[in-house]
Protein backbone atom coordinates (compact mmCIF):
# COMPACT_ATOMS: atom_id res chain seq x y z
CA UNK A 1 8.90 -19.11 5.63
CA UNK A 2 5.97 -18.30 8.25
CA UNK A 3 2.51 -18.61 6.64
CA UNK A 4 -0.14 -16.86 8.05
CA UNK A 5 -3.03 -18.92 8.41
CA UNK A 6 -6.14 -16.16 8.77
CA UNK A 7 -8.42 -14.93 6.48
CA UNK A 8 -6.85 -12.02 4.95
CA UNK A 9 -8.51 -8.84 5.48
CA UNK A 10 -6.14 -7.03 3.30
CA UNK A 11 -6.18 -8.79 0.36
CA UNK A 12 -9.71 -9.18 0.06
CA UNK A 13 -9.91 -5.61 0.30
CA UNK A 14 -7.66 -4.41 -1.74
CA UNK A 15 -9.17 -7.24 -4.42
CA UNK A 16 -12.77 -5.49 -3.87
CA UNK A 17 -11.04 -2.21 -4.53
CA UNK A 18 -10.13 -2.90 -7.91
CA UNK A 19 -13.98 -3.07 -8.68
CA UNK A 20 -14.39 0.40 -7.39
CA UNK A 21 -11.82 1.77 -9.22
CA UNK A 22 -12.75 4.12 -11.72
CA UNK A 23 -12.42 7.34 -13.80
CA UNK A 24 -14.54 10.32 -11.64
CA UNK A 25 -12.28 13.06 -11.01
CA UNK A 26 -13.71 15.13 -8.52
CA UNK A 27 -12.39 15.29 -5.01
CA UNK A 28 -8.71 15.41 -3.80
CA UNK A 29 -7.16 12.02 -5.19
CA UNK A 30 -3.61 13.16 -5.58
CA UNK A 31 -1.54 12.94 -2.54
CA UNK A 32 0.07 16.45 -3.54
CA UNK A 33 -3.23 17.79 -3.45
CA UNK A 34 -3.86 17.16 0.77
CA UNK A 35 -2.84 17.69 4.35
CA UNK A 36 -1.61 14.50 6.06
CA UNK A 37 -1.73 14.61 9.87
CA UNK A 38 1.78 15.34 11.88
CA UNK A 39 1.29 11.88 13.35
CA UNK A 40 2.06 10.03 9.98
CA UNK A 41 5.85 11.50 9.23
CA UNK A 42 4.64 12.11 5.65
CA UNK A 43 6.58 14.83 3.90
CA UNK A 44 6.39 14.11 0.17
CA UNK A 45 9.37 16.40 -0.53
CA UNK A 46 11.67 14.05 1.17
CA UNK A 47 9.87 10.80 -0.62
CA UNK A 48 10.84 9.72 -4.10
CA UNK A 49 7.34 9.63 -6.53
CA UNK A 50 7.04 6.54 -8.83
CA UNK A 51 6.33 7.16 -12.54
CA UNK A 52 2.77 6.17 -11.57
CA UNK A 53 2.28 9.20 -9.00
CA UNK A 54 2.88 6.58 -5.42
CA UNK A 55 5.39 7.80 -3.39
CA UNK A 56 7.79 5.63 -1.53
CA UNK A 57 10.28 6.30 1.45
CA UNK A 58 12.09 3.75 3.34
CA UNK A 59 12.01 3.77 6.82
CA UNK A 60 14.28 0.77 7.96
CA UNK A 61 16.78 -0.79 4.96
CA UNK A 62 16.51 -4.41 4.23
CA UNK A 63 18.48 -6.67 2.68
CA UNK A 64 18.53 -9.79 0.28
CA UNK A 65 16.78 -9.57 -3.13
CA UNK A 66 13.96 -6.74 -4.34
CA UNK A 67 10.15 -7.68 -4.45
CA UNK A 68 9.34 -8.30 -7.88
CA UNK A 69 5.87 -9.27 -9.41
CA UNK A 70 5.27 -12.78 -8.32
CA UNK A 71 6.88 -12.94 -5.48
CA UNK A 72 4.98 -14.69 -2.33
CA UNK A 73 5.55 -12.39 0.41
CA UNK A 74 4.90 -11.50 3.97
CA UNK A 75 4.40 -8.41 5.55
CA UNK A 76 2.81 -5.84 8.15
CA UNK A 77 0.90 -3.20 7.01
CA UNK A 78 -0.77 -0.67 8.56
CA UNK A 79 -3.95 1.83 7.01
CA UNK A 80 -4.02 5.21 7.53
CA UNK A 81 -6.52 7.88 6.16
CA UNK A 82 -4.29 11.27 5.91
CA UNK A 83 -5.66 12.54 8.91
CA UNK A 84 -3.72 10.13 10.80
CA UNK A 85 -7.18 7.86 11.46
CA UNK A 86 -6.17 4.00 11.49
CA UNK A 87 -8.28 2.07 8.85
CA UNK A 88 -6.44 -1.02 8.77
CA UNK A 89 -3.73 -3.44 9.70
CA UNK A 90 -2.41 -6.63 9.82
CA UNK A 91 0.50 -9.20 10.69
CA UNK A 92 2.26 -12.09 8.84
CA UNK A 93 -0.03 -11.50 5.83
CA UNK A 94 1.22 -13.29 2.71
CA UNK A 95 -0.49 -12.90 -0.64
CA UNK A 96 1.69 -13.35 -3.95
CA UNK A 97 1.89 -10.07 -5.74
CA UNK A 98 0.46 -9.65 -9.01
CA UNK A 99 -1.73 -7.66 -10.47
CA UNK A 100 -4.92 -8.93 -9.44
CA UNK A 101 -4.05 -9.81 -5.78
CA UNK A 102 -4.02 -6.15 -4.57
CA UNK A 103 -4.64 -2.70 -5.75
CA UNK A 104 -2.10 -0.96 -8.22
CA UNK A 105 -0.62 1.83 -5.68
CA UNK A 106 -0.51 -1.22 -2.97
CA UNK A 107 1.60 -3.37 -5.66
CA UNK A 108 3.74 -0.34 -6.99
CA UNK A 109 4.82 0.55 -3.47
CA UNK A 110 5.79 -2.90 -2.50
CA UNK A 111 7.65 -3.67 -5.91
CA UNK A 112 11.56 -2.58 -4.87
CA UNK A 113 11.03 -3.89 -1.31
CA UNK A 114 14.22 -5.98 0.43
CA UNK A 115 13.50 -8.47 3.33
CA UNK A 116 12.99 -6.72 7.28
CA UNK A 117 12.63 -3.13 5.22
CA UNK A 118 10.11 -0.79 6.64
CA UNK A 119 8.29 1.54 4.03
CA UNK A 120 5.74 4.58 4.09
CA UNK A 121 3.85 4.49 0.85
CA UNK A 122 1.65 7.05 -0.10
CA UNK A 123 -0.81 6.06 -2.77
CA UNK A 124 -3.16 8.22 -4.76
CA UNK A 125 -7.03 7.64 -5.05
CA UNK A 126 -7.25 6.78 -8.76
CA UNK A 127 -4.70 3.50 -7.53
CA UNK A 128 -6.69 2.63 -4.74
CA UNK A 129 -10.19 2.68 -4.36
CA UNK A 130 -11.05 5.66 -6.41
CA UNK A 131 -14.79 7.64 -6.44
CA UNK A 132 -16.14 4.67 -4.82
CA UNK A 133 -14.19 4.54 -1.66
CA UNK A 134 -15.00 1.43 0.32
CA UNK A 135 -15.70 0.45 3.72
CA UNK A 136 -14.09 2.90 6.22
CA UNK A 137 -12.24 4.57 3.45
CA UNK A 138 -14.80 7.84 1.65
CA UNK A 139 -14.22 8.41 -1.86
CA UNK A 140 -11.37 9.94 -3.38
CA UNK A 141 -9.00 8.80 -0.32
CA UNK A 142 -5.25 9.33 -0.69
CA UNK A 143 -4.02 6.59 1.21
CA UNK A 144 -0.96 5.76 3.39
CA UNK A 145 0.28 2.70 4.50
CA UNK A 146 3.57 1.38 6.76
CA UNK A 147 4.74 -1.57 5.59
CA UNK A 148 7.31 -4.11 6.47
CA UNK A 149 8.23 -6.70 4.43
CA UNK A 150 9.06 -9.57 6.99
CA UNK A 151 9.73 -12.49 4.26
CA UNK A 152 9.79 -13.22 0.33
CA UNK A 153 9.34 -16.05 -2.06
CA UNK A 154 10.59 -15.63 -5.51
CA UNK A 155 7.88 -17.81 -8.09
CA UNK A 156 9.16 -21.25 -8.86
């Protein structure tokens, strides 16, 4: 398994998010509820929505054994806002998933995830960094990632 040996942007980001999170409703959270640009490929009526309101497509299949909670894994990510503006990204990032290490619509959309799969997850505000938005990313922000999940460790 490749280890990335950076700082890691992400997951200190997605950590601070969790602090942001919180309960004000006002402003478009819910990816249902805005216009993502052409560029991103997002059509929600072709994605399946999670119980929790993320919605998942995958790109590129995988194979091997699904992401659970706990799992060390690696991956490539990258940010978008909805109007197709890059916010983030990142290579060989490993972080084990739990609840803590990243924000909730991050964690959902990874759980399910086989090795070399490529998924667009679309995660609403209230799972990611809420009324409070966060560097680069306003408030209410209905995120969208591409992720690929290059390599897994199930917990010992």
């Amino acid at each position: 398994m490749r280890h990335a040996r950076r700082p890691f942007a992400l997951v200190l980001a997605l950590v601070a998010g969790l602090a942001a999170c919180d309960d004000d409703v006002t402003g478009p959270q819910n990816p249902g509820d805005v216009s993502f640009d052409p560029s991103l490929g997002v059509n929600l009526e072709a994605m399946t929505e999670l119980d929790s309101g993320v919605y998942i497509q995958t790109l590129t299949a995988g194979q091997g054994v699904p992401v659970v909670d706990g799992d060390l894994v690696v991956v490539d990510y990258t940010l978008w806002l909805t109007d197709g503006t890059v916010r983030d990204s990142g290579t060989d990032v490993s972080f084990t998933l739990t609840p803590n290490s990243v924000f909730d619509g991050f964690r959902l959309g990874l759980i399910g995830m086989l090795t070399g799969e490529t998924r667009l997850i679309v995660i609403p505000s209230s799972l990611a960094y809420g009324a409070g938005g966060t560097s680069g990313i306003p408030p209410h922000s209905v995120l969208v990632f591409g992720v690929t999940l290059k390599d897994l460790n199930p917990p010992v």
